[in-house]
PDB file of N, CA and C in Angstrom:
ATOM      1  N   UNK A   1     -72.235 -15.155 -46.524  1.00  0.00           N
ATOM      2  CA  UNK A   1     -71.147 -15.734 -45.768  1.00  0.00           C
ATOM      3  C   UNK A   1     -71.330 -15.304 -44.308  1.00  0.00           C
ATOM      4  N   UNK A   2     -71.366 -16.151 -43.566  1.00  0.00           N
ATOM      5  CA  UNK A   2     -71.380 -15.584 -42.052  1.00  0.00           C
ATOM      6  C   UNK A   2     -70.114 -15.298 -41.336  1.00  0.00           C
ATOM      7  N   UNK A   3     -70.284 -15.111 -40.063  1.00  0.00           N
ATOM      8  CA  UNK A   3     -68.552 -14.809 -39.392  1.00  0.00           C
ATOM      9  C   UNK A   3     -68.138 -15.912 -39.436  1.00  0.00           C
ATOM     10  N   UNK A   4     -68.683 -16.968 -39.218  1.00  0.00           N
ATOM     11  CA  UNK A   4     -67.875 -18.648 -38.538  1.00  0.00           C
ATOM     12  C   UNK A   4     -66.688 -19.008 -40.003  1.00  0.00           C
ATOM     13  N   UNK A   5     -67.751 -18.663 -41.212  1.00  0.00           N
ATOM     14  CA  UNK A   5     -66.820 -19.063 -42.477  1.00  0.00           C
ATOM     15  C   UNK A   5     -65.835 -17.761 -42.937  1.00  0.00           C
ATOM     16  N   UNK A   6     -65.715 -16.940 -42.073  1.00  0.00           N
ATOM     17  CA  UNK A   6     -64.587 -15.863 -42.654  1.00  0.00           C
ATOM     18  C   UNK A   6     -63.581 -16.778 -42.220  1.00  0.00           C
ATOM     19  N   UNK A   7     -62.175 -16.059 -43.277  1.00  0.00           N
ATOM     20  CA  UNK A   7     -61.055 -16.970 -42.935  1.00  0.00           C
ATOM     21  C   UNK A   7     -60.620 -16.067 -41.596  1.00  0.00           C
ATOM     22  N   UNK A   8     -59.472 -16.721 -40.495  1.00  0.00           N
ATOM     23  CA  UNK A   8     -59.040 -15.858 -39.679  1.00  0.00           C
ATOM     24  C   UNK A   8     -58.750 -14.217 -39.856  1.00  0.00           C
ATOM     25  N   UNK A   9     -57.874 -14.157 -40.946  1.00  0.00           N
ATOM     26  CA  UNK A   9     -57.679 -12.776 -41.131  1.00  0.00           C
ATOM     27  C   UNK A   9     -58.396 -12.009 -41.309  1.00  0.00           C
ATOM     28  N   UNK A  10     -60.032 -12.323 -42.006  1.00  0.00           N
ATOM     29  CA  UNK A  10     -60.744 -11.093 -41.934  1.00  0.00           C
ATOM     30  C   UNK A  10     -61.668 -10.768 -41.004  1.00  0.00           C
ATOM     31  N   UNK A  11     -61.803 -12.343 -39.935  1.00  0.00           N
ATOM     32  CA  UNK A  11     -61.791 -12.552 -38.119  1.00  0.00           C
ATOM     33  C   UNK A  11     -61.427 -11.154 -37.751  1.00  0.00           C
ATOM     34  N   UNK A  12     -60.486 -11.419 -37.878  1.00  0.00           N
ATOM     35  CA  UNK A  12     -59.195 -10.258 -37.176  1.00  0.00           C
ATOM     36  C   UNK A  12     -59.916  -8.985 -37.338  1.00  0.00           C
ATOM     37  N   UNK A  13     -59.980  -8.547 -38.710  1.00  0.00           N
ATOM     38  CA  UNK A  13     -60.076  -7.629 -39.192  1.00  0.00           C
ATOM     39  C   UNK A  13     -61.487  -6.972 -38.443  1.00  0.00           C
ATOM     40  N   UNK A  14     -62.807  -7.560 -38.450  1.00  0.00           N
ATOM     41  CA  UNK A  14     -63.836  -7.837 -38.654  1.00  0.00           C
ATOM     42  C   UNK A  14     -64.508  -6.815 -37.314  1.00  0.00           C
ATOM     43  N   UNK A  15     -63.185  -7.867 -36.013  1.00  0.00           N
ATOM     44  CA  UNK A  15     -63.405  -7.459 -34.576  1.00  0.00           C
ATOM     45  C   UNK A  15     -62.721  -6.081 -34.415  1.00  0.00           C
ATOM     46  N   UNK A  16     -62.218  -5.177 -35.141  1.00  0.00           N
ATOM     47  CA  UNK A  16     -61.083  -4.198 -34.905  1.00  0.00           C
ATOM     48  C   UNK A  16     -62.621  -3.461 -34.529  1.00  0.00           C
ATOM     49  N   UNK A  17     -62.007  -2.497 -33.926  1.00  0.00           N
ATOM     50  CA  UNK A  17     -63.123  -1.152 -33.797  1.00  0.00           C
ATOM     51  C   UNK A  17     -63.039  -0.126 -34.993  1.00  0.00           C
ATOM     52  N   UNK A  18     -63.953   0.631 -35.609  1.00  0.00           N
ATOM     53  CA  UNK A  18     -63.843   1.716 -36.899  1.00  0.00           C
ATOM     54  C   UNK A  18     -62.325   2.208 -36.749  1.00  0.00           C
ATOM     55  N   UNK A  19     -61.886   2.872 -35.444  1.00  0.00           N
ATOM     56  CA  UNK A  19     -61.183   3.429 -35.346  1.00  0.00           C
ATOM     57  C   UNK A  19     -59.847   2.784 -35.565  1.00  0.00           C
ATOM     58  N   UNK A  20     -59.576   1.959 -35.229  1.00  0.00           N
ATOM     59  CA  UNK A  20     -58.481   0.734 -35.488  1.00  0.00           C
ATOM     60  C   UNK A  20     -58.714   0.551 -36.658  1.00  0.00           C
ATOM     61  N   UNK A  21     -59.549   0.103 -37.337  1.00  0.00           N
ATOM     62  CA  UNK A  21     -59.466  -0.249 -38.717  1.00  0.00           C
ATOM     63  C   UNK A  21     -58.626   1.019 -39.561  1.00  0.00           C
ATOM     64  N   UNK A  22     -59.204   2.120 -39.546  1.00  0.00           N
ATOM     65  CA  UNK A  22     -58.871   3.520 -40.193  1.00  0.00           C
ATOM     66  C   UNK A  22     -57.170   3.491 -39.835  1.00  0.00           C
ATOM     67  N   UNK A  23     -56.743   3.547 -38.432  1.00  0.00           N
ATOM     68  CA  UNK A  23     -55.289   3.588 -38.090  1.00  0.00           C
ATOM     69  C   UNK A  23     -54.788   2.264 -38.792  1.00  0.00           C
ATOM     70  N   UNK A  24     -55.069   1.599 -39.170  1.00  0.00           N
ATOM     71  CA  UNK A  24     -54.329   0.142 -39.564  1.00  0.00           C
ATOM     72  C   UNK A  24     -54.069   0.601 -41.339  1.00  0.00           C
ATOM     73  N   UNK A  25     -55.348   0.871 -41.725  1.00  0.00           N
ATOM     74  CA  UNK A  25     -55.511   1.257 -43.153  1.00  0.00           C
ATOM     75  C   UNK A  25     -54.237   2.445 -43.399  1.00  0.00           C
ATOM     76  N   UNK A  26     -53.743   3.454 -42.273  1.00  0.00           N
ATOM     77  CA  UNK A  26     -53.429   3.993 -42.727  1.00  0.00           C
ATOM     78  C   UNK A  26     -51.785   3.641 -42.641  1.00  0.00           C
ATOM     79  N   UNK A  27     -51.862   2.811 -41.935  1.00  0.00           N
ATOM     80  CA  UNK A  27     -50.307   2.326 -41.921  1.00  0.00           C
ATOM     81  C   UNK A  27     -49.841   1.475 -42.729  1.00  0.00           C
ATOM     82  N   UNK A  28     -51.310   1.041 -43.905  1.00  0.00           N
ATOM     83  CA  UNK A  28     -51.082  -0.131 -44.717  1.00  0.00           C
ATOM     84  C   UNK A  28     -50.622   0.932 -46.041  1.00  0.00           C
ATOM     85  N   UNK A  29     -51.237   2.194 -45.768  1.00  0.00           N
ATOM     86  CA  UNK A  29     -51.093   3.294 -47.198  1.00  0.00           C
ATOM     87  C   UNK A  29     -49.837   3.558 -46.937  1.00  0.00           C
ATOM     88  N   UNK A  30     -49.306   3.850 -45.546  1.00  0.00           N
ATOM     89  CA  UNK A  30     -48.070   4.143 -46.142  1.00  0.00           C
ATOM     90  C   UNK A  30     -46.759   3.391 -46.572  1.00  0.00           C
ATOM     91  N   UNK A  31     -47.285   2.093 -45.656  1.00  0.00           N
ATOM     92  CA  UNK A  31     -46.295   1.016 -46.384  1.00  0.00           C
ATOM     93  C   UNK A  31     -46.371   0.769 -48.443  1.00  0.00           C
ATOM     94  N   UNK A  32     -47.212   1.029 -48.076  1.00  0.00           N
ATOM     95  CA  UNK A  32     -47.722   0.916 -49.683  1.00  0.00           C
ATOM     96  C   UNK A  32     -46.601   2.238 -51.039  1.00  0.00           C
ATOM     97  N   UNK A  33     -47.278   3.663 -50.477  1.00  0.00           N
ATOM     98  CA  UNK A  33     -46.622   4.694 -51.048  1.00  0.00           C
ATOM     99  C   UNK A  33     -44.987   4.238 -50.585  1.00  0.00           C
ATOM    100  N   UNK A  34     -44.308   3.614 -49.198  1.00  0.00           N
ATOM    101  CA  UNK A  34     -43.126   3.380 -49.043  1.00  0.00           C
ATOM    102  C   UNK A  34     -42.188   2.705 -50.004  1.00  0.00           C
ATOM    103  N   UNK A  35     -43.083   1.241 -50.777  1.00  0.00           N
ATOM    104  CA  UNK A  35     -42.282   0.580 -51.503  1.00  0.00           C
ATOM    105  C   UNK A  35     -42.725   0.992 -52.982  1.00  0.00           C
ATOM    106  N   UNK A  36     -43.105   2.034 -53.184  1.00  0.00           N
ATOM    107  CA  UNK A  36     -43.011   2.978 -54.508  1.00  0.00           C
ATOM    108  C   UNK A  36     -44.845   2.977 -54.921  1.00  0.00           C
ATOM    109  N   UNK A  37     -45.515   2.321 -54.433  1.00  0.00           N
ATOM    110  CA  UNK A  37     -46.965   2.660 -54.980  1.00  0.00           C
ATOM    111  C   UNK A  37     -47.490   3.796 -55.170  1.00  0.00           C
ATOM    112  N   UNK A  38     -47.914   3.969 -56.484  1.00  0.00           N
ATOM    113  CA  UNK A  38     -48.117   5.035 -56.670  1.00  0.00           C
ATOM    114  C   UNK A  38     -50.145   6.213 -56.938  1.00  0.00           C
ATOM    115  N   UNK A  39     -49.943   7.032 -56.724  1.00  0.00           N
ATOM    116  CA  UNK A  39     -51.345   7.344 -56.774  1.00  0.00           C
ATOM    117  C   UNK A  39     -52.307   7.879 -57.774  1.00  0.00           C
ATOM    118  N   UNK A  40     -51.506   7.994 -58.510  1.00  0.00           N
ATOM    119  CA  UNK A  40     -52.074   8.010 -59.956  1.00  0.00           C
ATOM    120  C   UNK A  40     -52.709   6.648 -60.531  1.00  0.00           C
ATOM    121  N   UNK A  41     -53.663   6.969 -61.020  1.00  0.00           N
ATOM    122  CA  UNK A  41     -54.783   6.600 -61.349  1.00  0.00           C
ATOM    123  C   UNK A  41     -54.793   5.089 -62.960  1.00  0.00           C
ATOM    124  N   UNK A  42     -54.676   4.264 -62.945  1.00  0.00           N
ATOM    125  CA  UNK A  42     -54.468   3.424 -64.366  1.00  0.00           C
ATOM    126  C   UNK A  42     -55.096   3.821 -65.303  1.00  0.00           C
ATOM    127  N   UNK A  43     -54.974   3.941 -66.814  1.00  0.00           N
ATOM    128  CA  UNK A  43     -55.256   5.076 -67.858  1.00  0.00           C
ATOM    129  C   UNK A  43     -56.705   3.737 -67.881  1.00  0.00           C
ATOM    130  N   UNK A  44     -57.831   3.930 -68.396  1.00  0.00           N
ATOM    131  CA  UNK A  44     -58.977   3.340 -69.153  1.00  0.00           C
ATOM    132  C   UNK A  44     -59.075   3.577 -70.298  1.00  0.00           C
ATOM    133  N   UNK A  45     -59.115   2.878 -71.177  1.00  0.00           N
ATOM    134  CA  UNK A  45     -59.119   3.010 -72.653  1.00  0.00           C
ATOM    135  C   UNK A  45     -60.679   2.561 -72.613  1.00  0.00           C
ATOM    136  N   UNK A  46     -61.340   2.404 -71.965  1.00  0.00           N
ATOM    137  CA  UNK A  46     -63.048   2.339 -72.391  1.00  0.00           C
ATOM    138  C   UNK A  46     -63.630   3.558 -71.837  1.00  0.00           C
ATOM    139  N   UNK A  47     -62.922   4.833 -71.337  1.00  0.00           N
ATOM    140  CA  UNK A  47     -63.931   5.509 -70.682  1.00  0.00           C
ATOM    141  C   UNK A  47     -63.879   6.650 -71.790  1.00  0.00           C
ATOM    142  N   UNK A  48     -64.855   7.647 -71.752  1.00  0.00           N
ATOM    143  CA  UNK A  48     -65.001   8.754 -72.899  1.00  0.00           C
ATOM    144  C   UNK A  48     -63.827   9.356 -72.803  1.00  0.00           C
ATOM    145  N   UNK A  49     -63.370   9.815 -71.650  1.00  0.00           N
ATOM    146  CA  UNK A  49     -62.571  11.021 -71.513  1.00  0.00           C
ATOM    147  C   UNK A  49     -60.983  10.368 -71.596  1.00  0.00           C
ATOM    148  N   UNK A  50     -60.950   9.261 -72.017  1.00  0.00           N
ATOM    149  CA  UNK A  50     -59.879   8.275 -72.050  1.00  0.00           C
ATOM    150  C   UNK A  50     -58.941   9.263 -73.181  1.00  0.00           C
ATOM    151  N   UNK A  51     -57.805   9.692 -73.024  1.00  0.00           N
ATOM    152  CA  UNK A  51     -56.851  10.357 -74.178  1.00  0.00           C
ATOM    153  C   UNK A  51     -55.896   9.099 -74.017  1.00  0.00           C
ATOM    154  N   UNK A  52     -55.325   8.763 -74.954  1.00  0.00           N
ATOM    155  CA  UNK A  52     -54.266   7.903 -74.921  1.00  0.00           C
ATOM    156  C   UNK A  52     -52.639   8.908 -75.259  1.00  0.00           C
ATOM    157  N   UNK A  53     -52.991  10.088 -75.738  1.00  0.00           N
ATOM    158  CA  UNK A  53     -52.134  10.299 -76.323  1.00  0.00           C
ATOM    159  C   UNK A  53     -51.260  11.072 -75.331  1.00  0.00           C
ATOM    160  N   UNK A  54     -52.270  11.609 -74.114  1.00  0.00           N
ATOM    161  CA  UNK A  54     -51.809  12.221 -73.122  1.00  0.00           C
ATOM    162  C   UNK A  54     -51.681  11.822 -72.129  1.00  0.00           C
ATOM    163  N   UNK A  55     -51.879  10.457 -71.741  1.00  0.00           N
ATOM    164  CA  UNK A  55     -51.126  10.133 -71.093  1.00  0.00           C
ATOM    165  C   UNK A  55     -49.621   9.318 -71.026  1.00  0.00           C
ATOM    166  N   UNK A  56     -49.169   9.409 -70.110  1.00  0.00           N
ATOM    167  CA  UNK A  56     -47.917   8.851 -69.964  1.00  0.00           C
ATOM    168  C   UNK A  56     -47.749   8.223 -68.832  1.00  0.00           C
ATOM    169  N   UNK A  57     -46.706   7.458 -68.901  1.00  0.00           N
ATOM    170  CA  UNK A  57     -46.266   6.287 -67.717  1.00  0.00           C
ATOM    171  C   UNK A  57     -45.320   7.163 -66.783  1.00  0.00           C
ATOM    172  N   UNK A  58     -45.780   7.378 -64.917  1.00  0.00           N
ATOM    173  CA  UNK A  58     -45.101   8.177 -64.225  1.00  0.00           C
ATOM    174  C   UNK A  58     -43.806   7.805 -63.885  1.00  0.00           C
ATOM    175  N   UNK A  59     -43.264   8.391 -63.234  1.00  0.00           N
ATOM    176  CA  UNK A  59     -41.411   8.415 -62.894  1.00  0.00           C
ATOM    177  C   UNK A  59     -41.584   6.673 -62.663  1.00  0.00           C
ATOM    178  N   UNK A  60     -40.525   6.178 -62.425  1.00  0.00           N
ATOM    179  CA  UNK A  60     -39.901   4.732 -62.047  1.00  0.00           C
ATOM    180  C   UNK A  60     -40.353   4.404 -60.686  1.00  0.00           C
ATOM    181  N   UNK A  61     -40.959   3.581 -60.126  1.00  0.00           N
ATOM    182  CA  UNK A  61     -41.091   3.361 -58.485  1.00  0.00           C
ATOM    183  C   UNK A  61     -42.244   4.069 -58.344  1.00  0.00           C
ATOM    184  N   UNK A  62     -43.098   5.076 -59.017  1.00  0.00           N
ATOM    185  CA  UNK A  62     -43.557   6.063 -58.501  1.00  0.00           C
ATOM    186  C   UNK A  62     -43.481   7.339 -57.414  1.00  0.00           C
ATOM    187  N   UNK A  63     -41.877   7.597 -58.013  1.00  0.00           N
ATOM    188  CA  UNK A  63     -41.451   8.577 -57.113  1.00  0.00           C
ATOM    189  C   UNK A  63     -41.315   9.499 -58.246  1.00  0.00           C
ATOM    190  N   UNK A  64     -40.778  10.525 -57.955  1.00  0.00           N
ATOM    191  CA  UNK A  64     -40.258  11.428 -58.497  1.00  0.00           C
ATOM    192  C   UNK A  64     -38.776  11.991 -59.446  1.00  0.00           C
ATOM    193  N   UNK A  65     -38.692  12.319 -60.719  1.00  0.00           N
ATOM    194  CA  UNK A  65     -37.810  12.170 -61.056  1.00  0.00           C
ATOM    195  C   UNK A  65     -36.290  12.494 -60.279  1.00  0.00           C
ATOM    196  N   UNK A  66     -35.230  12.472 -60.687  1.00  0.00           N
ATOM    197  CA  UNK A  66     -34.549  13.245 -60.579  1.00  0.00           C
ATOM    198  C   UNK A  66     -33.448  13.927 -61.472  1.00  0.00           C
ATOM    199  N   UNK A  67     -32.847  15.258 -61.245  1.00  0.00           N
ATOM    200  CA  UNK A  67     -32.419  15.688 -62.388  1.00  0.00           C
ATOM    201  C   UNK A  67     -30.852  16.074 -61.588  1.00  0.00           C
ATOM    202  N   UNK A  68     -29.842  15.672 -62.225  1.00  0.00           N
ATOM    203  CA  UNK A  68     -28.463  15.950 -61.960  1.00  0.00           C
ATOM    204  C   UNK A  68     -28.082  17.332 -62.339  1.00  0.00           C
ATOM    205  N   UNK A  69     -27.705  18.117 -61.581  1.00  0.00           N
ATOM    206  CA  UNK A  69     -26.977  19.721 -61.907  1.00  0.00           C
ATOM    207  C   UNK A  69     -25.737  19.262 -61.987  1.00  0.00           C
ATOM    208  N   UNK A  70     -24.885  19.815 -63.496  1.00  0.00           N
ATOM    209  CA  UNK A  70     -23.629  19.786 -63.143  1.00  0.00           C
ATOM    210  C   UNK A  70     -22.913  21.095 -63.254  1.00  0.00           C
ATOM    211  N   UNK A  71     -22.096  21.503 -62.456  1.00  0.00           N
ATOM    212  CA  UNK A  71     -21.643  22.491 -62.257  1.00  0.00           C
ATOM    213  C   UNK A  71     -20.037  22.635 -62.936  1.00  0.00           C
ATOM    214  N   UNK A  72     -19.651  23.762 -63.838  1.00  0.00           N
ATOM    215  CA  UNK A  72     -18.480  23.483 -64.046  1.00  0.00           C
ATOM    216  C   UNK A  72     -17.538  24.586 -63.074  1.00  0.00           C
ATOM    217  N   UNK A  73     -16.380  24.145 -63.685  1.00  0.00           N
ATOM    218  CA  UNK A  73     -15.649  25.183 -62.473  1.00  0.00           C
ATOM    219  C   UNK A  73     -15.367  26.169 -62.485  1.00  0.00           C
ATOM    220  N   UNK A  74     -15.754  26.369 -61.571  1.00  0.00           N
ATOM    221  CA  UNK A  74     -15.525  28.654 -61.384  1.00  0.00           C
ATOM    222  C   UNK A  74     -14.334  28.726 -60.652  1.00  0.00           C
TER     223      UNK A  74
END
């Protein structure tokens, strides 16, 4: 594929300098982790070291749980 047949956007992309690219990437990660993406890894059921039994599906959103304290009255 040459440049003429990239679509615009990867035009765009194409002309950034390393350094721009890296700052862009990293503003794309955090939009990403922002709307709950998470960094854990998708389980493989074809790889050796694949456990099914240990893994589990992380918190909701890929955030972190949370746990309610309730306090009674003193």
């Amino acid at each position: 594929m040459t440049y003429e047949q990239l679509p615009d956007e990867w035009k765009e992309w194409v002309d950034l300098t390393p350094l721009e690219r890296f700052r862009r990437s990293e503003q794309l990660f955090a939009q990403y982790l922002a709307m709950g993406g998470s960094l854990d890894p998708d389980p493989d059921p074809t790889s050796p070291f694949d456990d099914p039994e240990a893994w589990r599906p992380g918190a909701a959103h890929g955030r972190a749980g949370l746990r309610l304290l309730r306090r009674g009255a003193s």
